[in-house]
Protein backbone atom coordinates (compact mmCIF):
# COMPACT_ATOMS: atom_id res chain seq x y z
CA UNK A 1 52.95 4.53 48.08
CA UNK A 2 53.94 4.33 44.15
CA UNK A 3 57.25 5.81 45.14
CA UNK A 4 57.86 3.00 47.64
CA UNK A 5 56.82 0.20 45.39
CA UNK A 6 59.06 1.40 42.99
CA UNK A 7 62.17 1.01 45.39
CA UNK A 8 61.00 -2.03 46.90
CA UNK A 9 60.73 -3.66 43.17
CA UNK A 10 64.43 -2.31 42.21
CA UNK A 11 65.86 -3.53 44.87
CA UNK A 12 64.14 -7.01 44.42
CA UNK A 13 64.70 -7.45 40.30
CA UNK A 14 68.33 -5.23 40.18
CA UNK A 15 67.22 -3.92 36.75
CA UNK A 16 69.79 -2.59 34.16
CA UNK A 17 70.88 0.93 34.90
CA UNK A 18 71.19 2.10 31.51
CA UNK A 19 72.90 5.57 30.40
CA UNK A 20 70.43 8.54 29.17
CA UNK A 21 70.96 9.28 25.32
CA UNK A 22 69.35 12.42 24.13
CA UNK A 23 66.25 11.43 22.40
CA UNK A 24 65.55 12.81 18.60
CA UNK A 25 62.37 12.85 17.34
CA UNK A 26 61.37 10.38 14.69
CA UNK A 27 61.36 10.13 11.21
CA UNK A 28 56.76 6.50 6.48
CA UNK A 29 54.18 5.61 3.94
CA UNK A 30 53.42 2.48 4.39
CA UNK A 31 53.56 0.10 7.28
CA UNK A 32 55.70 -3.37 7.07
CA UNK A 33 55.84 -4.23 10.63
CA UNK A 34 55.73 -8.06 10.97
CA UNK A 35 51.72 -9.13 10.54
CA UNK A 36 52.06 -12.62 11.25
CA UNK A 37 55.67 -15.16 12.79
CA UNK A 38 55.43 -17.74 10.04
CA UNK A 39 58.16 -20.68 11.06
CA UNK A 40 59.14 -19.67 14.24
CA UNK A 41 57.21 -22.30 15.86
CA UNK A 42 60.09 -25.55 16.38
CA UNK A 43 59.25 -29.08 15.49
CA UNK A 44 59.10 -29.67 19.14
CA UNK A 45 56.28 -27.01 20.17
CA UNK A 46 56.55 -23.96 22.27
CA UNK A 47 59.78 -23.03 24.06
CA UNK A 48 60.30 -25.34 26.96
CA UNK A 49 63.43 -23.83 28.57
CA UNK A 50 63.52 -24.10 32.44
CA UNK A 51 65.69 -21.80 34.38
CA UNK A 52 69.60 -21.31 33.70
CA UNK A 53 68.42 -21.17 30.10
CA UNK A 54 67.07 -18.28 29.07
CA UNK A 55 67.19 -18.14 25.08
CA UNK A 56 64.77 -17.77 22.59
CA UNK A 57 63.82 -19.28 18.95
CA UNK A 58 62.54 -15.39 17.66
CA UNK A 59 64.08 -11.62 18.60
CA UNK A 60 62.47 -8.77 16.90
CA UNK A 61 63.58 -5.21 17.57
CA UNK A 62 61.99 -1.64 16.59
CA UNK A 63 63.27 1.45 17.15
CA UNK A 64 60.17 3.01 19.35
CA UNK A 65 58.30 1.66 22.70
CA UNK A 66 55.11 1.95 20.84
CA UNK A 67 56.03 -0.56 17.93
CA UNK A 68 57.30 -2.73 20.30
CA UNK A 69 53.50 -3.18 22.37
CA UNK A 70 51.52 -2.85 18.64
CA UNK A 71 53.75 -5.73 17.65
CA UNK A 72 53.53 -7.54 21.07
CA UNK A 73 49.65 -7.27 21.18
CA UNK A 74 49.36 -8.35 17.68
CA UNK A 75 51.37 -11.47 17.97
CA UNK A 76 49.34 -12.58 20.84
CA UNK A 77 46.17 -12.05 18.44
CA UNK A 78 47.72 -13.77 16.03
CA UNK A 79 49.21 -17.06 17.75
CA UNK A 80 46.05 -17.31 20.23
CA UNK A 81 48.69 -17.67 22.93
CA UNK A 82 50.27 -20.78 21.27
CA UNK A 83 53.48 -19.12 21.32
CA UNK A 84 54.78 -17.38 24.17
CA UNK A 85 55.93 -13.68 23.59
CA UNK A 86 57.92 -11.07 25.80
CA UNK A 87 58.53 -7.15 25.54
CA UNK A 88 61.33 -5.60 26.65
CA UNK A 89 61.59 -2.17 26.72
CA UNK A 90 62.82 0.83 29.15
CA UNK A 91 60.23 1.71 32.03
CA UNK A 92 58.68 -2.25 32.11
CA UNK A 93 58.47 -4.35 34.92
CA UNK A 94 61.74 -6.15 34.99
CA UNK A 95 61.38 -8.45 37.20
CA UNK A 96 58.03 -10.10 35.49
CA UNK A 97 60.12 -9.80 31.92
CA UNK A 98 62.80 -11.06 33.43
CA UNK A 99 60.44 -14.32 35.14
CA UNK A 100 58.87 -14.87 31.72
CA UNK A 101 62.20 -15.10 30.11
CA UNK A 102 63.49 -17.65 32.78
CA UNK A 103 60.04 -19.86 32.12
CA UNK A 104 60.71 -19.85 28.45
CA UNK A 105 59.59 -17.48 25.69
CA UNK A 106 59.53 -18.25 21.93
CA UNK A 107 59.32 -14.45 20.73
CA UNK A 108 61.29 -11.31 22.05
CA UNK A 109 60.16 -7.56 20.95
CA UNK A 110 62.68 -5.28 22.22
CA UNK A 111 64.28 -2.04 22.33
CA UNK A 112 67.75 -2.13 21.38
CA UNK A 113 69.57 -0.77 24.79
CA UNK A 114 67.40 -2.75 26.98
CA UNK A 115 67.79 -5.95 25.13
CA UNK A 116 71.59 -5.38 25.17
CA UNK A 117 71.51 -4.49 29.16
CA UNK A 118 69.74 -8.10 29.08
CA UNK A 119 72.36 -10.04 27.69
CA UNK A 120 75.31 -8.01 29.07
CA UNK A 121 73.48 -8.99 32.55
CA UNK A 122 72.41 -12.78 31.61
CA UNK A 123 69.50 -12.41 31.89
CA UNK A 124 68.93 -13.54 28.37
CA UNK A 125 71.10 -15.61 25.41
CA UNK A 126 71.11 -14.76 21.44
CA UNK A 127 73.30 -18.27 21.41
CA UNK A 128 70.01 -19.90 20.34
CA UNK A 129 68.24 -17.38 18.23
CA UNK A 130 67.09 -18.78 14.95
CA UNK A 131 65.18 -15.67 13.52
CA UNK A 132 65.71 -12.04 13.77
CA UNK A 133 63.49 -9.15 12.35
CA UNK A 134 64.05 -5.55 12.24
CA UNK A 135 61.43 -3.34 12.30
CA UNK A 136 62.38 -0.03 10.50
CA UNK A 137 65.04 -1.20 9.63
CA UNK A 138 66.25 1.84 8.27
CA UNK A 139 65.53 3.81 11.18
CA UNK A 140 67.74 1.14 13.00
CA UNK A 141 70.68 1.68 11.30
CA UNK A 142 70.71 4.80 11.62
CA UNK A 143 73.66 7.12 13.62
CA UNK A 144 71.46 6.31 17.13
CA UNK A 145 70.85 2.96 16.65
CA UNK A 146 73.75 1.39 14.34
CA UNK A 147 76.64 0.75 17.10
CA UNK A 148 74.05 -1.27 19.01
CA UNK A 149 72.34 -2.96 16.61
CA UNK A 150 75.34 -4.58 14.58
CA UNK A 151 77.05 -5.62 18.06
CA UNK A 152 73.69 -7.21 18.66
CA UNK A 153 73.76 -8.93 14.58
CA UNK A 154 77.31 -10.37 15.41
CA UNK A 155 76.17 -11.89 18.72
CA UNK A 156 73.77 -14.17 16.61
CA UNK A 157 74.40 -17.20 14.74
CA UNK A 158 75.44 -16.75 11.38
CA UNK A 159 72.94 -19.07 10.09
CA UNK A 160 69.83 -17.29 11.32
CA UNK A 161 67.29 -16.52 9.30
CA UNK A 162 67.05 -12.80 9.46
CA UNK A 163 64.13 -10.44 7.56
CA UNK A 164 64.71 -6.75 7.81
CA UNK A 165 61.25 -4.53 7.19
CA UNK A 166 60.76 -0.50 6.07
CA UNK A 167 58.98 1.19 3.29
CA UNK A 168 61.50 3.37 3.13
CA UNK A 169 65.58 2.67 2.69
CA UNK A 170 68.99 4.54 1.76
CA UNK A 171 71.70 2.90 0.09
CA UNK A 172 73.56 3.68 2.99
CA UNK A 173 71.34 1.35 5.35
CA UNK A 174 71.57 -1.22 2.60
CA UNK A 175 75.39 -1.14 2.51
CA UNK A 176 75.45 -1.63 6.26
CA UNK A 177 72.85 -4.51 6.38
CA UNK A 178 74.33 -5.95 3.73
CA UNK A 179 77.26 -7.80 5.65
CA UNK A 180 74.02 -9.61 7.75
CA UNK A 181 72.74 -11.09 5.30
CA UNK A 182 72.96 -14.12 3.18
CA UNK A 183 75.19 -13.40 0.09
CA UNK A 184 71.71 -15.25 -1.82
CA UNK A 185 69.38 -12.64 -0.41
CA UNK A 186 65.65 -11.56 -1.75
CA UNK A 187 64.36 -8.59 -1.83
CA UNK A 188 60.45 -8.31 -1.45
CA UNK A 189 57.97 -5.62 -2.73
CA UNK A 190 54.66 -5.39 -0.68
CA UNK A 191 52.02 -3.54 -1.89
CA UNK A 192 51.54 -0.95 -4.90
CA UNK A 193 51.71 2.76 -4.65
CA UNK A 194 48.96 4.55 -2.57
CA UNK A 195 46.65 6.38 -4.54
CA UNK A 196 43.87 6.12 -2.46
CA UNK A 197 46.20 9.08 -0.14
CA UNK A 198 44.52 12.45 -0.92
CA UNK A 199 48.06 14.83 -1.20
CA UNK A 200 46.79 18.23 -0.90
CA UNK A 201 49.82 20.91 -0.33
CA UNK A 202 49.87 24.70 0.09
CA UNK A 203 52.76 27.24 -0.07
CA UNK A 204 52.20 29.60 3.26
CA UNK A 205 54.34 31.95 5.18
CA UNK A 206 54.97 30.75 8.50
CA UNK A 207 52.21 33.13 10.19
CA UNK A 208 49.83 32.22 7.77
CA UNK A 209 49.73 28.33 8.37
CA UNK A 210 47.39 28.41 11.58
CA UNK A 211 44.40 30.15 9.61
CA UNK A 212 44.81 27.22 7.07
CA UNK A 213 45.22 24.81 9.60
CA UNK A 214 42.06 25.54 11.27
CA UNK A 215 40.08 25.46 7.91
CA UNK A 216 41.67 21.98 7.46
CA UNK A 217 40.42 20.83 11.11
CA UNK A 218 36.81 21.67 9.88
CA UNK A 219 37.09 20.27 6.58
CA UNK A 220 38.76 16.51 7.60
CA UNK A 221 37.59 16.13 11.33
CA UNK A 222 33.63 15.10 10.81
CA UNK A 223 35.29 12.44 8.64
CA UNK A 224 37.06 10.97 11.18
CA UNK A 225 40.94 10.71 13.40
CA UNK A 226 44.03 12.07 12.37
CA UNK A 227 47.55 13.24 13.30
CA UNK A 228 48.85 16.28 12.95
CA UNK A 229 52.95 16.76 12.62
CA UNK A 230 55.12 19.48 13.95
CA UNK A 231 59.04 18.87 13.78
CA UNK A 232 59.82 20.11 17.67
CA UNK A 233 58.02 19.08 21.08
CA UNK A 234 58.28 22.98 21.36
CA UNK A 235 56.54 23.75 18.31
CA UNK A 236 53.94 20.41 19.47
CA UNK A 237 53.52 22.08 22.53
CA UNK A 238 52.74 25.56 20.89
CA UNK A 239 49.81 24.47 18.80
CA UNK A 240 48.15 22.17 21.17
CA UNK A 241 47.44 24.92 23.50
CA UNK A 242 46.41 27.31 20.39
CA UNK A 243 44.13 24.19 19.13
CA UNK A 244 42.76 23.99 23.07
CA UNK A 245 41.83 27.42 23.10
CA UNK A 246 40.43 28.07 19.99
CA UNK A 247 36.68 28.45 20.09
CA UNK A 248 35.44 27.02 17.14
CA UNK A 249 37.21 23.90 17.71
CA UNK A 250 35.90 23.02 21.25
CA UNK A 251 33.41 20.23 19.78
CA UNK A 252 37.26 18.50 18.55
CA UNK A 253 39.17 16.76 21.15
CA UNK A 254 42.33 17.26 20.99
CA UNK A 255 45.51 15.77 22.45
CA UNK A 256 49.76 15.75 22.20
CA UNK A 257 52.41 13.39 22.30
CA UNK A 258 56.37 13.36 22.08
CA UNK A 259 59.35 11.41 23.22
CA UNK A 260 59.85 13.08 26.14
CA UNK A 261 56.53 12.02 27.83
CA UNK A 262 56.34 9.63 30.42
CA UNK A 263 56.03 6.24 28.77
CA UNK A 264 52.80 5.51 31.19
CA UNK A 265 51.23 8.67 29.53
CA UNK A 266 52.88 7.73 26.03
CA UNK A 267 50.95 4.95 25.96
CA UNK A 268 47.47 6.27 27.10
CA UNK A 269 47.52 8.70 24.86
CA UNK A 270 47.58 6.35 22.25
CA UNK A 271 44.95 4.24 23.60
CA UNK A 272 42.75 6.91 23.36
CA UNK A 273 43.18 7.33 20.03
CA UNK A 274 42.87 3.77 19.39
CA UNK A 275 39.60 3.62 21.35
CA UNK A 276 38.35 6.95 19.94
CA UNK A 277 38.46 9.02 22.97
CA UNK A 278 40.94 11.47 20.80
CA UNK A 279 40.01 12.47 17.68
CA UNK A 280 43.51 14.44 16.54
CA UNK A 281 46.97 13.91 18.25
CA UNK A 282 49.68 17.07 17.77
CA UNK A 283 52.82 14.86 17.88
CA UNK A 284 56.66 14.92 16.90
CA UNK A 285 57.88 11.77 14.22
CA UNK A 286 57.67 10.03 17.54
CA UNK A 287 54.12 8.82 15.79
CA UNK A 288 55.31 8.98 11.93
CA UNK A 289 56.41 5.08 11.93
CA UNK A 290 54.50 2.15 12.32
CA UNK A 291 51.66 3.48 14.55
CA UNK A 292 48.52 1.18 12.39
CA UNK A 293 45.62 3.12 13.48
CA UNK A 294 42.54 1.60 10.59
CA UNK A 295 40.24 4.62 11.49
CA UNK A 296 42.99 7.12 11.09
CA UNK A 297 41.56 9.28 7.96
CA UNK A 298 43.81 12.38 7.64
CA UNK A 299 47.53 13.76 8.34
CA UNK A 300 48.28 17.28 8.40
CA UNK A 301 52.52 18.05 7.96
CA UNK A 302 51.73 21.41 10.07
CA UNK A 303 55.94 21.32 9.80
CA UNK A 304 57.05 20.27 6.55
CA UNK A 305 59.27 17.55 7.31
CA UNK A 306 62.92 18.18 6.47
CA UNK A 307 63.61 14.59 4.81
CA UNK A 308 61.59 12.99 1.94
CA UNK A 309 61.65 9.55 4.01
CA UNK A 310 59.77 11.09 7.30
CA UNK A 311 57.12 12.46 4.62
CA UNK A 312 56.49 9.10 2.99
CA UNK A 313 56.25 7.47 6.87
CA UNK A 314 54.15 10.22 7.78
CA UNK A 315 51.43 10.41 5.12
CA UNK A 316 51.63 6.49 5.72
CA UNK A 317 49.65 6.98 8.92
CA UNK A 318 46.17 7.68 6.89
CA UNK A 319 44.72 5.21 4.42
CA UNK A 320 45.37 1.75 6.27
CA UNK A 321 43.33 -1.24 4.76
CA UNK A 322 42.41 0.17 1.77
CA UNK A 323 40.58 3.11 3.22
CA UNK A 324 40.76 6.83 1.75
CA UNK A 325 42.82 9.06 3.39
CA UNK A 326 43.68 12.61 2.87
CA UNK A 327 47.58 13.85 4.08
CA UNK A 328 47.77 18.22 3.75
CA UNK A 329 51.23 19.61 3.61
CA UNK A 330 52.11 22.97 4.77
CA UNK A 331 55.39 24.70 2.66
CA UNK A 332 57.22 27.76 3.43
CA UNK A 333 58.71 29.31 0.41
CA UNK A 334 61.89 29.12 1.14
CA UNK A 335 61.52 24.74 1.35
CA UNK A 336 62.22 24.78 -1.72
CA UNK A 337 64.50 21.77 -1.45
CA UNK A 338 61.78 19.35 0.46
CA UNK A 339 59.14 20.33 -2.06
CA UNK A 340 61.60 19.67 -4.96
CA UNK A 341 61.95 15.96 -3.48
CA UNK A 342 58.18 15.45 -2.68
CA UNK A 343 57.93 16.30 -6.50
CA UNK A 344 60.29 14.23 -7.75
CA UNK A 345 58.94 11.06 -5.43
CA UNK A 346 55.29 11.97 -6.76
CA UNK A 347 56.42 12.50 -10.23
CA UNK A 348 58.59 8.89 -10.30
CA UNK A 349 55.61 6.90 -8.54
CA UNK A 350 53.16 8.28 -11.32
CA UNK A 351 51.21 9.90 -8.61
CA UNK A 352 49.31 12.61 -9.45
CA UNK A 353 50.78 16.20 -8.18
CA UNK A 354 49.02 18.89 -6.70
CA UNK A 355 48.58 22.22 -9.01
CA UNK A 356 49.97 24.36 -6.20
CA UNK A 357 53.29 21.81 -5.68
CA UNK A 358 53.60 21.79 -9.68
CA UNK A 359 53.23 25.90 -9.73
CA UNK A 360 55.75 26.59 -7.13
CA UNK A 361 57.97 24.10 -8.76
CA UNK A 362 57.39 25.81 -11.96
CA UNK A 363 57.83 29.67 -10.96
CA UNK A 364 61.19 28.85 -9.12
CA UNK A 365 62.17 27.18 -11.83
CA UNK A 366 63.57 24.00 -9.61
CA UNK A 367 63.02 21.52 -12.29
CA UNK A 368 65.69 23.20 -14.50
CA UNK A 369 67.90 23.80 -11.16
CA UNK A 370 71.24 22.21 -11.60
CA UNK A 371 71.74 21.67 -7.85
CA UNK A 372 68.57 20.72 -7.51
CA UNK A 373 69.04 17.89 -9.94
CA UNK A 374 72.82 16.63 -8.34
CA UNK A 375 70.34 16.74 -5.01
CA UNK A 376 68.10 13.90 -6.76
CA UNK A 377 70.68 11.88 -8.28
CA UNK A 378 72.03 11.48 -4.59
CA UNK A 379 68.74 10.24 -2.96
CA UNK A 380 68.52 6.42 -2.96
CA UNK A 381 66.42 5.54 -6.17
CA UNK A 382 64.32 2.60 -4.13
CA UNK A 383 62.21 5.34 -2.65
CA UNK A 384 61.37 6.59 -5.97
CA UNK A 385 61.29 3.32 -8.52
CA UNK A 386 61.94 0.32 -6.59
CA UNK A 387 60.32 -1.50 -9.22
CA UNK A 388 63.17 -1.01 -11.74
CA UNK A 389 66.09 -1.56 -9.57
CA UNK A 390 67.67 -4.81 -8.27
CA UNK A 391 69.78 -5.00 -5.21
CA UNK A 392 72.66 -7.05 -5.71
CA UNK A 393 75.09 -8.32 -3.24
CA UNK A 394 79.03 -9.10 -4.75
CA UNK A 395 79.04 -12.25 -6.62
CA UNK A 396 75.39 -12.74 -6.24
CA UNK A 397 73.73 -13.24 -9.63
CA UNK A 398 70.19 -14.69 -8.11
CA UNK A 399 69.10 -11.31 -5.82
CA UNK A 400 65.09 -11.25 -7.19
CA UNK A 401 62.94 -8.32 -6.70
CA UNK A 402 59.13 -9.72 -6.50
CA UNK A 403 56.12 -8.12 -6.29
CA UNK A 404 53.71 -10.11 -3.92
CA UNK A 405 49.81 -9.19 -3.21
CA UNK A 406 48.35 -10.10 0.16
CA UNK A 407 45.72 -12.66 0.47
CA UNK A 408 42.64 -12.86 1.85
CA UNK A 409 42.36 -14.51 5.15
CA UNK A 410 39.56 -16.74 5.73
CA UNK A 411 37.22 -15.31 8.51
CA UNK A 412 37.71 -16.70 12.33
CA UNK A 413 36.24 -19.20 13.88
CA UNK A 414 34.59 -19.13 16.96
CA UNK A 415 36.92 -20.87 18.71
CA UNK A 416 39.60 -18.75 17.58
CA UNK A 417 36.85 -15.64 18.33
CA UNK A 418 36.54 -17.23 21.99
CA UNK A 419 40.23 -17.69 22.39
CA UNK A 420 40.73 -13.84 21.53
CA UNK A 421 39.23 -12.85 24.36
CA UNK A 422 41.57 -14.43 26.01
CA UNK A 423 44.23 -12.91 25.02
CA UNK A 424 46.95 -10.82 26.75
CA UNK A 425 47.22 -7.21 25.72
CA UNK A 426 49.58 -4.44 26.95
CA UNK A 427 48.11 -1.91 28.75
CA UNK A 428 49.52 1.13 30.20
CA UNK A 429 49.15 0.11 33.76
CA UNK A 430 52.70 -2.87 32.60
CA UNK A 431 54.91 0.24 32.57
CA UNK A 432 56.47 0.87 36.22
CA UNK A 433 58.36 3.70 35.10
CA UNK A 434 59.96 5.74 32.14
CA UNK A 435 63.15 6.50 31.46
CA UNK A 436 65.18 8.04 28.42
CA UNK A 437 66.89 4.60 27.44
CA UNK A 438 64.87 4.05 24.37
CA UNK A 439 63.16 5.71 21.81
């Protein structure tokens, strides 16, 4: 009966066909996903387009499914319904995206391929877009994402006010994003450096990381949720069962997650977590960006990750609102290159760094290493001391770096509290079917 429904709804909405791309598992510290649409709201009110019109005042795109519903469901918390919102993503039900569009939306969150299968059908105009936001930005233009998302930049108007997000950026994404932007651009610094982030890290041989591992479950799971991060579904796939099996850790639920999931399940899975039902998710960097779980207490790197960005978005997942967190990192001797970088990012934020990091630092001499040292002058210095550096577009003598500190909100009203229940939220049961389109 699902199966039919399925063809009968094709067949009704004609959805874009889109081409599979071979997903790769995701590469943060903090999260700077957009909190609240400040000025997207026209003079006039909501969007008021009838059919034959289908544009928008606001488009922002992420690189995963599962930014796109947190940002979606936040939104709606935020603007009470006032403003009218739509998702677009691979394995949603067309045909009611593609109704809501037609009625008039204000806000789009969207995957990049599906958006552009939008347009390319019109089912949707950029003509009218007055503000864009990347998500990630970083991750965007990236080798998957670039082609798409600059063909999607030039379809804009140039006067758009556009505000691209990321704790974490290579001069390389700046230099492409650079061309987008208004030659008077501002850069923006949110937030300090995390030191309430517990970075514990120990130097193992590859058999000897699941012994540690399962000390670390016992030590950080009566405090709470956490992830922890292998770099393969294979490898994902390999410990869950171990974890599933192992005695001692029966009182633990345990789950898994990775790109390759059905987006249905993708979702669920997170839910759980959300709601508490899982207390420790084995996943890919599927879940290293973005994912703003408050309750989430630890991170485990299981995998050290092979990039100093994906480590900075991983450990990112703990500590959210000001809460402790603790993120453990498993090192192989012979990473000697990641563990040089993880040094030198500690080292340059005035973090304090773990006596086993410094000691295998020390004893292989890296600090001294000559390659080792041409390897840090080519990392982008923003990740290490954005504070000192400011970006500068040609003939642009008024690019200001500023430091800003969040306010307090004042509390709800009832109204507002009343009105929240009220609120549409995506669930897992809006996804007709998956597909290998997006991230």
């Amino acid at each position: 009966e699902k199966e039919k429904k399925r063809k009968n709804f094709h067949k009704e909405s004609d959805p874009p066909e889109e081409e599979h791309e071979k997903q790769e598992e995701q590469e943060e510290q903090e999260e700077h996903t957009v909190t609240s649409p400040p000025g997207v709201l026209p003079p006039s009110g909501p969007s008021k387009q009838g059919k034959g019109n289908p544009s928008s005042h606001a488009l922002i795109l992420t690189p995963t499914r599962e930014l796109c519903v947190q940002i979606y469901d936040q939104i709606n918390k935020l603007c009470l319904n006032k403003l009218k919102s739509c998702i677009l993503f691979s394995g949603i039900n067309y045909k009611n995206a593609y109704d809501d569009i037609h009625r008039g939306v204000d806000i789009i969150i969207a995957n990049v391929k599906t958006l552009i299968n939008f347009v390319n059908k019109k089912y949707l105009s950029l003509t009218k877009i007055k503000y864009v936001i990347l998500d990630e930005f970083d991750r965007l233009f990236s080798r998957q994402f670039v082609h798409s998302v600059t063909s999607i930049l030039r379809n804009i108007r140039a006067d758009a006010m556009k505000g691209f997000f990321s704790s974490t950026f290579s001069e390389q994404s700046c230099e492409i994003a650079k061309p987008y932007l208004n030659k008077k651009f501002i850069i923006i610094k949110v937030g300090e450096n995390n030191v309430l982030i517990d970075k514990k890290f120990y130097i193992l041989e590859d058999h000897a990381k699941y012994d540690y591992l399962i000390n670390c479950v016992h030590a950080c799971a009566p405090s709470g949720q956490g992830f922890i991060f292998c770099n393969s579904k294979k490898n994902v796939m390999i410990l869950y069962e171990k974890l599933k099996r192992e005695i001692s850790l029966r009182h633990i639920t345990f789950d898994y997650i990775y790109g390759d999931i059905d987006q249905t399940e993708r979702l669920y899975k997170l839910d759980c977590l959300k709601k508490k039902k899982t207390q420790i998710l084995v996943s890919t960097d599927l879940m290293a960006r973005g994912i703003d779980i408050i309750d989430l207490n630890f991170v485990i790197n299981y995998d050290c990750p092979n990039d100093i960005f994906v480590y900075v978005h991983r450990i990112g997942r703990c500590s959210r609102m000001n809460n402790r967190g603790q993120a453990i990192t498993f090192i192989q001797p012979s990473e000697k290159r990641i563990a040089f970088l993880i040094y030198c990012h500690l080292n340059n934020k005035k973090e304090k760094v773990d006596q086993e990091l410094e000691n295998f630092i020390r004893s292989n001499n890296l600090h001294n290493d000559v390659q080792m040292k041409k390897m840090k002058r080519k990392m982008n210095d923003s990740i290490f001391d954005v504070s000192q550096k400011k970006a500068k577009h040609p003939g642009d003598n008024k690019s200001m770096l500023t430091d800003l500190a969040f306010k307090k909100m004042s509390a709800p009203s009832r109204s507002d509290e009343d009105a929240l229940k009220n609120v549409k939220v995506f669930t897992p049961n809006d996804v007709l079917t998956s597909s290998d389109e997006d991230y």
